[in-house]
PDBML (XML) file of the C-alpha atoms, coordinates in Angstrom:
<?xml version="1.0" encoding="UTF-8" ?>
<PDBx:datablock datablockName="MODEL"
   xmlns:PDBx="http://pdbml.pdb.org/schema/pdbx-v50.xsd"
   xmlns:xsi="http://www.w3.org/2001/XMLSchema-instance"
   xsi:schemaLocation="http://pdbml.pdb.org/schema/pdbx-v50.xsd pdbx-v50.xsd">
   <PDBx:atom_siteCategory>
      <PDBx:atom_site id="1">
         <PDBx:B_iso_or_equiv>0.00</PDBx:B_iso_or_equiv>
         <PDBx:Cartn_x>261.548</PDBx:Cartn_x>
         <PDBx:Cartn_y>60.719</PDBx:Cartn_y>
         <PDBx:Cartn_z>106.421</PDBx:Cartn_z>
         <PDBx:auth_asym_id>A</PDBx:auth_asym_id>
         <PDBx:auth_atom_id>CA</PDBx:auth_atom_id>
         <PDBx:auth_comp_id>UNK</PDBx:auth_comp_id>
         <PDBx:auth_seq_id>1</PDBx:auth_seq_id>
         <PDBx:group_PDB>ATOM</PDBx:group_PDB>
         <PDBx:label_alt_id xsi:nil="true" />
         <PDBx:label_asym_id>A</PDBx:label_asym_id>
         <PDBx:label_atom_id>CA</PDBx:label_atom_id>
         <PDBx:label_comp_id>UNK</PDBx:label_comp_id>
         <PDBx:label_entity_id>1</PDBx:label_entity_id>
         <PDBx:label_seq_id>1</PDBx:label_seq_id>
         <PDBx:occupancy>1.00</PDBx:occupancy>
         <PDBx:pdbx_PDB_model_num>1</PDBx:pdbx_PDB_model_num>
         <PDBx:type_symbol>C</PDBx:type_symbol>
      </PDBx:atom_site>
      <PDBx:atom_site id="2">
         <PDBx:B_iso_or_equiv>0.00</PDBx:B_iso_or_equiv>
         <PDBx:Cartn_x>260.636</PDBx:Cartn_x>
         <PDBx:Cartn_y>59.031</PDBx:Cartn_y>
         <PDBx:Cartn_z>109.457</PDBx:Cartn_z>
         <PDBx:auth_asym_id>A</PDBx:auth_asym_id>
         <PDBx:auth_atom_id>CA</PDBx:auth_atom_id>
         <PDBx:auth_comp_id>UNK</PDBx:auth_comp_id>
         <PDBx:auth_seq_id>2</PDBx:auth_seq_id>
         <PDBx:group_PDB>ATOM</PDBx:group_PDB>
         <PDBx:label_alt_id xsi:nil="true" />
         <PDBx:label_asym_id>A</PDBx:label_asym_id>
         <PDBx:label_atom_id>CA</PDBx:label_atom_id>
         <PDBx:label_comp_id>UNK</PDBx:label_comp_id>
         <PDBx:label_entity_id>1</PDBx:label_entity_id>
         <PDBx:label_seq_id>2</PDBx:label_seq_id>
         <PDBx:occupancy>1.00</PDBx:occupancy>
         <PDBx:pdbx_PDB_model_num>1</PDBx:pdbx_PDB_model_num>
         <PDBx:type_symbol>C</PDBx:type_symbol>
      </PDBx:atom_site>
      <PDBx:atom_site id="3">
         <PDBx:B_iso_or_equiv>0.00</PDBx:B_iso_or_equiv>
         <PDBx:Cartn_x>259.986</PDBx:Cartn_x>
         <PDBx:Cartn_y>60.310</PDBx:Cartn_y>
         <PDBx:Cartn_z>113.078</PDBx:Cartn_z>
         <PDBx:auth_asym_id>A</PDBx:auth_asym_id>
         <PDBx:auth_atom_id>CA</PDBx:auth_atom_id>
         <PDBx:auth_comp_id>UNK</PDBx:auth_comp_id>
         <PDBx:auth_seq_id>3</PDBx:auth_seq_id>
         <PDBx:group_PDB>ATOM</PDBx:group_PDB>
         <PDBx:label_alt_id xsi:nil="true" />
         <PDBx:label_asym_id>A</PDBx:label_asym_id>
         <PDBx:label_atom_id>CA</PDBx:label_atom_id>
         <PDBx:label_comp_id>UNK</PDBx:label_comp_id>
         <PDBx:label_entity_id>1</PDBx:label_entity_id>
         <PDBx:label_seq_id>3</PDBx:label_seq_id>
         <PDBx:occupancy>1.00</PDBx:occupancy>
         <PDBx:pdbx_PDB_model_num>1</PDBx:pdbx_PDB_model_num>
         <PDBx:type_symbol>C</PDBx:type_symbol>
      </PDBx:atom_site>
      <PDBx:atom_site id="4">
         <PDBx:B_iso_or_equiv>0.00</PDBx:B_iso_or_equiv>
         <PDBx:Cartn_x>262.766</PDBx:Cartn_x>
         <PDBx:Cartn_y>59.128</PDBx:Cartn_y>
         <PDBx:Cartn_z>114.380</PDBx:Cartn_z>
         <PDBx:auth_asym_id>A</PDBx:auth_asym_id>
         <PDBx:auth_atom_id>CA</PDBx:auth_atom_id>
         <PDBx:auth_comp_id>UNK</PDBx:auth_comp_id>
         <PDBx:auth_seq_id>4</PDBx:auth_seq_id>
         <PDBx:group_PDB>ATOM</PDBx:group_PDB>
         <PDBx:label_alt_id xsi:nil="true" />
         <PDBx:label_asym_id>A</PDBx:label_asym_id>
         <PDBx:label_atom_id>CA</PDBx:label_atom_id>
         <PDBx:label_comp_id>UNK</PDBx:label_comp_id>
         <PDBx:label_entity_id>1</PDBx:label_entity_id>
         <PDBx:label_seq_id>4</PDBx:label_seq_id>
         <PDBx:occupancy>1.00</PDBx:occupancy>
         <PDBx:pdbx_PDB_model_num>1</PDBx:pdbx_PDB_model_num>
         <PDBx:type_symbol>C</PDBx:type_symbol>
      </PDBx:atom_site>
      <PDBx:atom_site id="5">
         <PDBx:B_iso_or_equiv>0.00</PDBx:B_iso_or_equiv>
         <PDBx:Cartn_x>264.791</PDBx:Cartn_x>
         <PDBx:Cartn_y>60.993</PDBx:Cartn_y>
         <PDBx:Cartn_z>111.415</PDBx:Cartn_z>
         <PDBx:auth_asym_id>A</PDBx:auth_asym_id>
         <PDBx:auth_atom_id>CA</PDBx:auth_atom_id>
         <PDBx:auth_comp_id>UNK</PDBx:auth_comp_id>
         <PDBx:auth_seq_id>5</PDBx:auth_seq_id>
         <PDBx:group_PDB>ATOM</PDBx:group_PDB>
         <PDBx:label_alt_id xsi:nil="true" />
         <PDBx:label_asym_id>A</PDBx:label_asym_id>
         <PDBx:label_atom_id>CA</PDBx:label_atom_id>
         <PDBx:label_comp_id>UNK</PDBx:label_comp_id>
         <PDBx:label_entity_id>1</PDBx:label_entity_id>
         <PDBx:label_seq_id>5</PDBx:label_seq_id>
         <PDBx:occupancy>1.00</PDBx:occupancy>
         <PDBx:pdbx_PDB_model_num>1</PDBx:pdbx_PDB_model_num>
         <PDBx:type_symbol>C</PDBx:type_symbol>
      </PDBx:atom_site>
      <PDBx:atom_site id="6">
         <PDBx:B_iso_or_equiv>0.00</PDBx:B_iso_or_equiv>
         <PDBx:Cartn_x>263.586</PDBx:Cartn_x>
         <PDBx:Cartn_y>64.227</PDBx:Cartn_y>
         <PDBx:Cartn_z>111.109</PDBx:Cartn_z>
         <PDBx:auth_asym_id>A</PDBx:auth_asym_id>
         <PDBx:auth_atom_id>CA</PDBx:auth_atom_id>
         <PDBx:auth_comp_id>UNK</PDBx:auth_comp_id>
         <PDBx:auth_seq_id>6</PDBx:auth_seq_id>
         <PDBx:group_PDB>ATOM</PDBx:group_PDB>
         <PDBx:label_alt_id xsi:nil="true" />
         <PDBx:label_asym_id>A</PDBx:label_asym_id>
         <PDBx:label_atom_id>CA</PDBx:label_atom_id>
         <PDBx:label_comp_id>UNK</PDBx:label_comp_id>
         <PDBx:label_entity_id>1</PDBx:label_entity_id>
         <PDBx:label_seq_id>6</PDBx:label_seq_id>
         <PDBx:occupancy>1.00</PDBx:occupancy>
         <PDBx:pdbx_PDB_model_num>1</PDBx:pdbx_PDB_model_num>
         <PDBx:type_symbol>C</PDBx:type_symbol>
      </PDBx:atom_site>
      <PDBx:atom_site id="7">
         <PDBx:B_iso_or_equiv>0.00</PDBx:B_iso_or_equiv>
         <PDBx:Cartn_x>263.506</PDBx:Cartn_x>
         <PDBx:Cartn_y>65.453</PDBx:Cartn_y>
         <PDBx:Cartn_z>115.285</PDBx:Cartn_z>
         <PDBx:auth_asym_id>A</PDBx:auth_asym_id>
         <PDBx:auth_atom_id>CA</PDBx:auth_atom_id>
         <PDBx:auth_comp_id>UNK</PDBx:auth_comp_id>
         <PDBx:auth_seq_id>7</PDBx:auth_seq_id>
         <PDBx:group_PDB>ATOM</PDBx:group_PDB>
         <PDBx:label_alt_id xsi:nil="true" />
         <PDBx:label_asym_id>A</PDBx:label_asym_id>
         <PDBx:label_atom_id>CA</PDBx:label_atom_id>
         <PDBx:label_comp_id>UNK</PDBx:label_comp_id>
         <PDBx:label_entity_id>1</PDBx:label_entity_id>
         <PDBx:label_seq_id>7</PDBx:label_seq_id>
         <PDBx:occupancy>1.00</PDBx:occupancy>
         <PDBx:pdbx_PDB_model_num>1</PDBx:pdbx_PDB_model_num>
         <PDBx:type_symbol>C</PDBx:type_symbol>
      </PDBx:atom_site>
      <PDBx:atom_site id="8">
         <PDBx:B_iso_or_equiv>0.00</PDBx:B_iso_or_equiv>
         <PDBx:Cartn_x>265.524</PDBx:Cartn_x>
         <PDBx:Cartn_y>64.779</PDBx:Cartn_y>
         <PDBx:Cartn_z>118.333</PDBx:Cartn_z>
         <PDBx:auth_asym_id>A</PDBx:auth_asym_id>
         <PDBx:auth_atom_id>CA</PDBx:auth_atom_id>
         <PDBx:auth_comp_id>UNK</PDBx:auth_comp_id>
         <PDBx:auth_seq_id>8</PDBx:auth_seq_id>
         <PDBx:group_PDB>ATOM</PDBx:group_PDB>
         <PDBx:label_alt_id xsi:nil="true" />
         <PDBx:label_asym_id>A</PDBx:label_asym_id>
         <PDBx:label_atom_id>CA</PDBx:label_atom_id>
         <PDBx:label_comp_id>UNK</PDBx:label_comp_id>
         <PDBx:label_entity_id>1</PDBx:label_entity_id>
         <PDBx:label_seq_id>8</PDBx:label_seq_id>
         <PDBx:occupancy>1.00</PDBx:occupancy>
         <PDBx:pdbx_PDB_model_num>1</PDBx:pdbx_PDB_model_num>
         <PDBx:type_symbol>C</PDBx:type_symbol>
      </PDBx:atom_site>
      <PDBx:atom_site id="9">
         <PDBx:B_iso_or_equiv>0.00</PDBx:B_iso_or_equiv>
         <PDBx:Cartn_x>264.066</PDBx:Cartn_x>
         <PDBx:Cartn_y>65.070</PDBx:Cartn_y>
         <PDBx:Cartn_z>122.144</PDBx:Cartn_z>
         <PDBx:auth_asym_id>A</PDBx:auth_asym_id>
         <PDBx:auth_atom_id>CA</PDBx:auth_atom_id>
         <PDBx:auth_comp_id>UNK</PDBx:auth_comp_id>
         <PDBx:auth_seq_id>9</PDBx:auth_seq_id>
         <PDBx:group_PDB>ATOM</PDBx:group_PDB>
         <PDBx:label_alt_id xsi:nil="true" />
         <PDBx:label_asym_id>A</PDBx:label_asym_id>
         <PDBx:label_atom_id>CA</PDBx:label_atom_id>
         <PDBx:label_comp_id>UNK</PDBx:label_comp_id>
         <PDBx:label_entity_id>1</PDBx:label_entity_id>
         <PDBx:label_seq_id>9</PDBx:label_seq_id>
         <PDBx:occupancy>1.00</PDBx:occupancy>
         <PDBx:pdbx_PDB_model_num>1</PDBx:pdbx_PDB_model_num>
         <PDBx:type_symbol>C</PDBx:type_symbol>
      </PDBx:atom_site>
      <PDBx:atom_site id="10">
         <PDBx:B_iso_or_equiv>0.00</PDBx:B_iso_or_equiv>
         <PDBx:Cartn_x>266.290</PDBx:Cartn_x>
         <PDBx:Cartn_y>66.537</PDBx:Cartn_y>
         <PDBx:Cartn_z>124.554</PDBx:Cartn_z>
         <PDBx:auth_asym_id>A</PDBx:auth_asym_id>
         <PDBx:auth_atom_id>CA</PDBx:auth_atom_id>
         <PDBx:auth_comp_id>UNK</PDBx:auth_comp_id>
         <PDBx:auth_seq_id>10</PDBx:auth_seq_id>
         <PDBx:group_PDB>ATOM</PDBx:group_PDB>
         <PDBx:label_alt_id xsi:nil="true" />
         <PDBx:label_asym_id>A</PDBx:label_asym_id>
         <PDBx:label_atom_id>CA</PDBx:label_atom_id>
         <PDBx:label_comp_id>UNK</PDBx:label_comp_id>
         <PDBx:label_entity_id>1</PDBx:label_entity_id>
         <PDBx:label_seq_id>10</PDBx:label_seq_id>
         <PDBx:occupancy>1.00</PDBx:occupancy>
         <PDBx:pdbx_PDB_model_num>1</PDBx:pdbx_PDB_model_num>
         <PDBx:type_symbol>C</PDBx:type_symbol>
      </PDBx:atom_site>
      <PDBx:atom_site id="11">
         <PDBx:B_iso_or_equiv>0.00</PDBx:B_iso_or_equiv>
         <PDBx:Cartn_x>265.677</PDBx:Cartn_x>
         <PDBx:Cartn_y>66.649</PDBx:Cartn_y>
         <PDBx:Cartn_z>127.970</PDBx:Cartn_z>
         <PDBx:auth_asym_id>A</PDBx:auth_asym_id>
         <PDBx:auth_atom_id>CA</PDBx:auth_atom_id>
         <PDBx:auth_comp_id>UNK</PDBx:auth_comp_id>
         <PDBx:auth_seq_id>11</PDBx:auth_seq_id>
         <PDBx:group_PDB>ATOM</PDBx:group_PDB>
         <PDBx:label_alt_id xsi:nil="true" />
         <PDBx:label_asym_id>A</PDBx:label_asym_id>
         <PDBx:label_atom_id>CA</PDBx:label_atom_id>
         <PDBx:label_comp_id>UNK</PDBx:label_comp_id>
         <PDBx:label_entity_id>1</PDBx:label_entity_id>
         <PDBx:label_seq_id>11</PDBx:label_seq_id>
         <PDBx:occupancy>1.00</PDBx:occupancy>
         <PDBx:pdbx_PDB_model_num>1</PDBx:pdbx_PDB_model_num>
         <PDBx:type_symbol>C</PDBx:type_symbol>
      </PDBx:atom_site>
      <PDBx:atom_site id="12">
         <PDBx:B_iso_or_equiv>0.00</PDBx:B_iso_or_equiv>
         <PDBx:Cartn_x>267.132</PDBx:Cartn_x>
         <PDBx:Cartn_y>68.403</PDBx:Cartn_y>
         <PDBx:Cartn_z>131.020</PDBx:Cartn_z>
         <PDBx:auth_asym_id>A</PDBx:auth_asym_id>
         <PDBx:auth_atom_id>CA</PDBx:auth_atom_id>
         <PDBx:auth_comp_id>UNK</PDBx:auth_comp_id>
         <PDBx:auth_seq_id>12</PDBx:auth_seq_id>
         <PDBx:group_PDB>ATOM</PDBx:group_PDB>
         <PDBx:label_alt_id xsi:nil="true" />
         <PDBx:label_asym_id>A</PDBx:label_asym_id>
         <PDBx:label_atom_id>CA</PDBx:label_atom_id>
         <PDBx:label_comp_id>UNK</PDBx:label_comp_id>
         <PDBx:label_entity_id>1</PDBx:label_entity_id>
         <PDBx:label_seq_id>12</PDBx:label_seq_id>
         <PDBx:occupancy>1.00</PDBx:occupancy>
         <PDBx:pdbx_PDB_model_num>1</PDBx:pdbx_PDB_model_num>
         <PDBx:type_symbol>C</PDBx:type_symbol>
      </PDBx:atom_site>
      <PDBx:atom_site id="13">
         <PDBx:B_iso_or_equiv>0.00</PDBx:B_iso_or_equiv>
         <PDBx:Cartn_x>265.927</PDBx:Cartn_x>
         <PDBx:Cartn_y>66.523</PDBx:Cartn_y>
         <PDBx:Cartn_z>134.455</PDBx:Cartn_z>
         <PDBx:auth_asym_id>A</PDBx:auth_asym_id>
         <PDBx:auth_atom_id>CA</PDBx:auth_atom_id>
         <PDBx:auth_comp_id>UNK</PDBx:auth_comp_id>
         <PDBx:auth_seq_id>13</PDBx:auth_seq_id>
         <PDBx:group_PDB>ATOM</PDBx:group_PDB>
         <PDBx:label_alt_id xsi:nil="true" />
         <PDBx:label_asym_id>A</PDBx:label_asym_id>
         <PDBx:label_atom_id>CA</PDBx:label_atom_id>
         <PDBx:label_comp_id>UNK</PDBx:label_comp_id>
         <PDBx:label_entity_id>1</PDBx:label_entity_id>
         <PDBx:label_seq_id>13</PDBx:label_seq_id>
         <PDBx:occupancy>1.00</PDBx:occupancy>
         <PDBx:pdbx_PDB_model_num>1</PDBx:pdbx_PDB_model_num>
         <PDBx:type_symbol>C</PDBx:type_symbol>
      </PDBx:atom_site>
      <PDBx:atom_site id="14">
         <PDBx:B_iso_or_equiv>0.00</PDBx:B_iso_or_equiv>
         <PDBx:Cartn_x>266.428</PDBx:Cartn_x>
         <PDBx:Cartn_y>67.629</PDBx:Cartn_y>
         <PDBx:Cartn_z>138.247</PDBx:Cartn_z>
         <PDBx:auth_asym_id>A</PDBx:auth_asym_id>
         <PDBx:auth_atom_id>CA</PDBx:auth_atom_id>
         <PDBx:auth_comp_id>UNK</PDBx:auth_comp_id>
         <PDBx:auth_seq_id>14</PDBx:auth_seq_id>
         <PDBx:group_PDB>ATOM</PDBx:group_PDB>
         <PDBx:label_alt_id xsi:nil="true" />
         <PDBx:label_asym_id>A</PDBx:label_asym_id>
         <PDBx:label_atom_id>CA</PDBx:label_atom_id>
         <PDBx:label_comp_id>UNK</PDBx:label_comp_id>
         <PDBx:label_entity_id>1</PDBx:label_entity_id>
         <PDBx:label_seq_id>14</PDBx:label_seq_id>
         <PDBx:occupancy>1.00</PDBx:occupancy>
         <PDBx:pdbx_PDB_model_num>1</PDBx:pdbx_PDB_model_num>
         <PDBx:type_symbol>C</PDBx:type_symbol>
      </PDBx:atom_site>
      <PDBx:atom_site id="15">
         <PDBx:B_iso_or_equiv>0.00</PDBx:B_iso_or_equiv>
         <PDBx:Cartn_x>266.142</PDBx:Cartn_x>
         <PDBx:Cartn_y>64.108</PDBx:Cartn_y>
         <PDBx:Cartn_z>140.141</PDBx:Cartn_z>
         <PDBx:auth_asym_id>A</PDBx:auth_asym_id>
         <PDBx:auth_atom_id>CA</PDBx:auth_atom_id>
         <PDBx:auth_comp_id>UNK</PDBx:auth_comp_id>
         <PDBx:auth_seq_id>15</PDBx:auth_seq_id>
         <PDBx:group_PDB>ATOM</PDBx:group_PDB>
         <PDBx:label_alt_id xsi:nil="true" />
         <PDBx:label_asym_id>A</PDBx:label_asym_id>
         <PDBx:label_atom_id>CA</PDBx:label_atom_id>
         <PDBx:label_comp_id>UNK</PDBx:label_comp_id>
         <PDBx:label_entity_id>1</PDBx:label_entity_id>
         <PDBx:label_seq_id>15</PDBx:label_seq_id>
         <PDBx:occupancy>1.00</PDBx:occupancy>
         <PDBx:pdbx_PDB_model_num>1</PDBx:pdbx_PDB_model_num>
         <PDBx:type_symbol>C</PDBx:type_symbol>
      </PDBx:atom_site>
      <PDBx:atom_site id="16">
         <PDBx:B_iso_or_equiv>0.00</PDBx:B_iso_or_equiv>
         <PDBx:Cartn_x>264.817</PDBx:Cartn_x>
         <PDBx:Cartn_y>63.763</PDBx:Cartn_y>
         <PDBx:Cartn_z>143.260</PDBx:Cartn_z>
         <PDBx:auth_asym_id>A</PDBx:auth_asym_id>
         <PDBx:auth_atom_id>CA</PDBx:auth_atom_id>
         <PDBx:auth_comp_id>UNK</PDBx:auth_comp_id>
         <PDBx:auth_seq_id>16</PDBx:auth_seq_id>
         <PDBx:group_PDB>ATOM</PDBx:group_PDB>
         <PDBx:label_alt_id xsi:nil="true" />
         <PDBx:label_asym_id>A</PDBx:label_asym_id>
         <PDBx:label_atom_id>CA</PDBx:label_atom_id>
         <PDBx:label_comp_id>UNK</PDBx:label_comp_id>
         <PDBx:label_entity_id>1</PDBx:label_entity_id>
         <PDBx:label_seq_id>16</PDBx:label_seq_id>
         <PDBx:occupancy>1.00</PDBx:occupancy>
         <PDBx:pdbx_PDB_model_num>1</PDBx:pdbx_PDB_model_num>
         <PDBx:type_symbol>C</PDBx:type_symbol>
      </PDBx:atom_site>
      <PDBx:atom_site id="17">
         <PDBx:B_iso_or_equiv>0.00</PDBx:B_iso_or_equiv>
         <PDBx:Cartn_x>267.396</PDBx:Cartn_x>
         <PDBx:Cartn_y>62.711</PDBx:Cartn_y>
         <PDBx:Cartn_z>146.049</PDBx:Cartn_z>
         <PDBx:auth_asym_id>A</PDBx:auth_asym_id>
         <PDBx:auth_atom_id>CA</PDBx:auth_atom_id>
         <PDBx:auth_comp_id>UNK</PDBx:auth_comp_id>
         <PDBx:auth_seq_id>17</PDBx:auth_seq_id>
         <PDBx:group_PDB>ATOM</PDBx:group_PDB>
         <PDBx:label_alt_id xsi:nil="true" />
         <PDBx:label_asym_id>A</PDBx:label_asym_id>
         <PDBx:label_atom_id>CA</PDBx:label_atom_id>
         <PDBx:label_comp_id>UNK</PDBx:label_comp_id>
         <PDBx:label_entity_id>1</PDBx:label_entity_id>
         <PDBx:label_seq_id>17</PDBx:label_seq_id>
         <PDBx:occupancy>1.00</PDBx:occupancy>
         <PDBx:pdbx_PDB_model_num>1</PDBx:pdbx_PDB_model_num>
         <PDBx:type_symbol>C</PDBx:type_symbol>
      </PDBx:atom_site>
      <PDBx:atom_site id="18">
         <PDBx:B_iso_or_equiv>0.00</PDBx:B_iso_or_equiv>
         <PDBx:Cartn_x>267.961</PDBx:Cartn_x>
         <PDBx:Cartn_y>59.495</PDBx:Cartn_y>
         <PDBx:Cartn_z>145.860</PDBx:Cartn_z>
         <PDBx:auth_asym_id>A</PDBx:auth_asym_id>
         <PDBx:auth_atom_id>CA</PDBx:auth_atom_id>
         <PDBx:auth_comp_id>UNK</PDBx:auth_comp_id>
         <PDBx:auth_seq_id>18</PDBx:auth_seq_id>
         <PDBx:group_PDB>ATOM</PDBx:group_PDB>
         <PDBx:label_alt_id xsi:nil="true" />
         <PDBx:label_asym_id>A</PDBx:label_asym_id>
         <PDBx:label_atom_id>CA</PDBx:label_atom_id>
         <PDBx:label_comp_id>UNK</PDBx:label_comp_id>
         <PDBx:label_entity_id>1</PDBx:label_entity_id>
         <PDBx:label_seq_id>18</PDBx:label_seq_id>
         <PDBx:occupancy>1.00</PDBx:occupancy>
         <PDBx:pdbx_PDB_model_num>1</PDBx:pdbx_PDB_model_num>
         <PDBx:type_symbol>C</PDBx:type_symbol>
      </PDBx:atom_site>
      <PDBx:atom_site id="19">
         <PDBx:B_iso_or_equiv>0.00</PDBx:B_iso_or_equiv>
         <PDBx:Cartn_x>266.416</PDBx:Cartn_x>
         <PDBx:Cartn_y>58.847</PDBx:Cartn_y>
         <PDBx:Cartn_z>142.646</PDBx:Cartn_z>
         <PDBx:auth_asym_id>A</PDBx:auth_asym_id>
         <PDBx:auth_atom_id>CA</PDBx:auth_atom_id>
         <PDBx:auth_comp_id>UNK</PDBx:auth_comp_id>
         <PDBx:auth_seq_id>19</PDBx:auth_seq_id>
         <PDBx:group_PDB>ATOM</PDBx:group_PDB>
         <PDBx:label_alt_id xsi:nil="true" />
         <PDBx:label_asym_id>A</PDBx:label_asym_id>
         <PDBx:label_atom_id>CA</PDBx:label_atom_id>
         <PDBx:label_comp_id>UNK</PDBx:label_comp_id>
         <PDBx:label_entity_id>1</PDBx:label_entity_id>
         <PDBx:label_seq_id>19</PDBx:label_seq_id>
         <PDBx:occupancy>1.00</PDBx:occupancy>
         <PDBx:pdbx_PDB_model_num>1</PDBx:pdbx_PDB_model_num>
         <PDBx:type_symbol>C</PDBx:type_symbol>
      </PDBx:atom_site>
      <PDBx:atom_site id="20">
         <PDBx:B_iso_or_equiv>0.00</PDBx:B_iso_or_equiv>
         <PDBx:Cartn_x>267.351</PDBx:Cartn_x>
         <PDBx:Cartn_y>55.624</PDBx:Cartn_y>
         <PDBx:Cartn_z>140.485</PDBx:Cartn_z>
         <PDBx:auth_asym_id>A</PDBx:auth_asym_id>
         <PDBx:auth_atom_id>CA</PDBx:auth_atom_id>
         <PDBx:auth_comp_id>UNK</PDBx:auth_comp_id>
         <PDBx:auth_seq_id>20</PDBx:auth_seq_id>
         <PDBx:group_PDB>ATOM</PDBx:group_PDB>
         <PDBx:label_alt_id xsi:nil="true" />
         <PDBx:label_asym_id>A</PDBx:label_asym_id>
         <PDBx:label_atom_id>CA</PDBx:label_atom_id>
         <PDBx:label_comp_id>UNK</PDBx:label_comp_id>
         <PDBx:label_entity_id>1</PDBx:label_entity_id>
         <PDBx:label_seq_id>20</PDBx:label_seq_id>
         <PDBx:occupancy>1.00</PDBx:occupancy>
         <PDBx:pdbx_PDB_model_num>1</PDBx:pdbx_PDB_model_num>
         <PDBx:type_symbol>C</PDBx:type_symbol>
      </PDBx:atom_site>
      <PDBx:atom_site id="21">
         <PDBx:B_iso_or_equiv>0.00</PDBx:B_iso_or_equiv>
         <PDBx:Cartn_x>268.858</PDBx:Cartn_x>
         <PDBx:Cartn_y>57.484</PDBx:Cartn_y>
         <PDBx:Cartn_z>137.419</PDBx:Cartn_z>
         <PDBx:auth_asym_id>A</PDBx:auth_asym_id>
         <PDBx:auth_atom_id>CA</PDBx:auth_atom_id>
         <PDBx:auth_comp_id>UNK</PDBx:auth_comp_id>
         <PDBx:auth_seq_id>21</PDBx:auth_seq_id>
         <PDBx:group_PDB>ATOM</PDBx:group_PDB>
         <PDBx:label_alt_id xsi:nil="true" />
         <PDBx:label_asym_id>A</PDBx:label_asym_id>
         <PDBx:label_atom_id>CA</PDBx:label_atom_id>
         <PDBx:label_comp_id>UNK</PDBx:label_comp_id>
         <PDBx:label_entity_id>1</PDBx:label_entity_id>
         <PDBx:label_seq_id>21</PDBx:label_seq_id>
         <PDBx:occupancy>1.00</PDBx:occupancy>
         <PDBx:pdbx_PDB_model_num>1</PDBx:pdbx_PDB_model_num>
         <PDBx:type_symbol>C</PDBx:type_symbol>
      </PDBx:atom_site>
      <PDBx:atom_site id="22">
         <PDBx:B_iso_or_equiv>0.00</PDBx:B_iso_or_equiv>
         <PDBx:Cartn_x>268.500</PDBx:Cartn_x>
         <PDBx:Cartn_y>54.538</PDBx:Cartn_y>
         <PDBx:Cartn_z>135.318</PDBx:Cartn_z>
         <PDBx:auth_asym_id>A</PDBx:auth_asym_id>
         <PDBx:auth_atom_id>CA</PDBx:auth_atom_id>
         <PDBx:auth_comp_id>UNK</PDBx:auth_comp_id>
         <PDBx:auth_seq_id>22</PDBx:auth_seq_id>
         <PDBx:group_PDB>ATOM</PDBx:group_PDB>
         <PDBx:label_alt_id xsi:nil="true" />
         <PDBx:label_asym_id>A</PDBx:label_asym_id>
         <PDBx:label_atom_id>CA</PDBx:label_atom_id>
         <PDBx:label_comp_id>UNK</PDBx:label_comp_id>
         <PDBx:label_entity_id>1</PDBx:label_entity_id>
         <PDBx:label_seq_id>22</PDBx:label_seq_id>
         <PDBx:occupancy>1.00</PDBx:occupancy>
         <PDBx:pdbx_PDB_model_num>1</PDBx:pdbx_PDB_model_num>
         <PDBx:type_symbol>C</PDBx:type_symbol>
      </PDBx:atom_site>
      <PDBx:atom_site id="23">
         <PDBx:B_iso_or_equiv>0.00</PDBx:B_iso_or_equiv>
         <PDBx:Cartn_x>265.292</PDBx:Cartn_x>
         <PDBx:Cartn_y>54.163</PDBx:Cartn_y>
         <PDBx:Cartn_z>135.869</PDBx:Cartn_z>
         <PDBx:auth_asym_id>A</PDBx:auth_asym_id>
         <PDBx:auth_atom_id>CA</PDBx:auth_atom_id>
         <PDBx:auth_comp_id>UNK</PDBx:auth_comp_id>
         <PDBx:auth_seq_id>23</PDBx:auth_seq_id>
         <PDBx:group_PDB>ATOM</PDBx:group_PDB>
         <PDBx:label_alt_id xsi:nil="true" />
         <PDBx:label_asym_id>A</PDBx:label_asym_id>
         <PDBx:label_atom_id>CA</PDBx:label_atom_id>
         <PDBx:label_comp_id>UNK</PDBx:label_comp_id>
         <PDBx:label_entity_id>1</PDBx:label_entity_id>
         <PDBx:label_seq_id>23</PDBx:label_seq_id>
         <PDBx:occupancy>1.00</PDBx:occupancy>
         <PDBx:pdbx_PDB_model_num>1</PDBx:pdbx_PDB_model_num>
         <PDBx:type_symbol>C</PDBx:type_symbol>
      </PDBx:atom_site>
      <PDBx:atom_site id="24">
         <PDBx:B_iso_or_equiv>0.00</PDBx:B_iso_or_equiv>
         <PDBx:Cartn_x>263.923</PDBx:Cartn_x>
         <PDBx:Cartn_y>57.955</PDBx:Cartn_y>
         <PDBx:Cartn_z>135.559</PDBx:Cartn_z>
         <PDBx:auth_asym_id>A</PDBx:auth_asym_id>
         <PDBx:auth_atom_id>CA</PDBx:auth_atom_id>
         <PDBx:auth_comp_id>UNK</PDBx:auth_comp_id>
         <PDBx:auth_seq_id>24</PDBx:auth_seq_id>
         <PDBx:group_PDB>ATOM</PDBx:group_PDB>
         <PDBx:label_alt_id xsi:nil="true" />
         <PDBx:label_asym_id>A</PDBx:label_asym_id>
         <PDBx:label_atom_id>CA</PDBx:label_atom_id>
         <PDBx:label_comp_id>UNK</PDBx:label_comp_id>
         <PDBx:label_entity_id>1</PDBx:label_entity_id>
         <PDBx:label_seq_id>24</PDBx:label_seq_id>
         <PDBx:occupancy>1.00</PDBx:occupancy>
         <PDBx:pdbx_PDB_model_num>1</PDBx:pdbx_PDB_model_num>
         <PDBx:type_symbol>C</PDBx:type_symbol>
      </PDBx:atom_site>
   </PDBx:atom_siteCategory>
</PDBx:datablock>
């Protein structure tokens, strides 16, 4: 197995106001 198949990251983000979603 590789990294990539054996976890997943998930994330849970406040922005900022205003911030570039994309980019964050």
């Amino acid at each position: 197995l590789t990294t990539r198949q054996k976890h997943i990251r998930e994330c849970f983000v406040v922005p900022e106001e205003g911030a570039d979603l994309a980019a964050i």
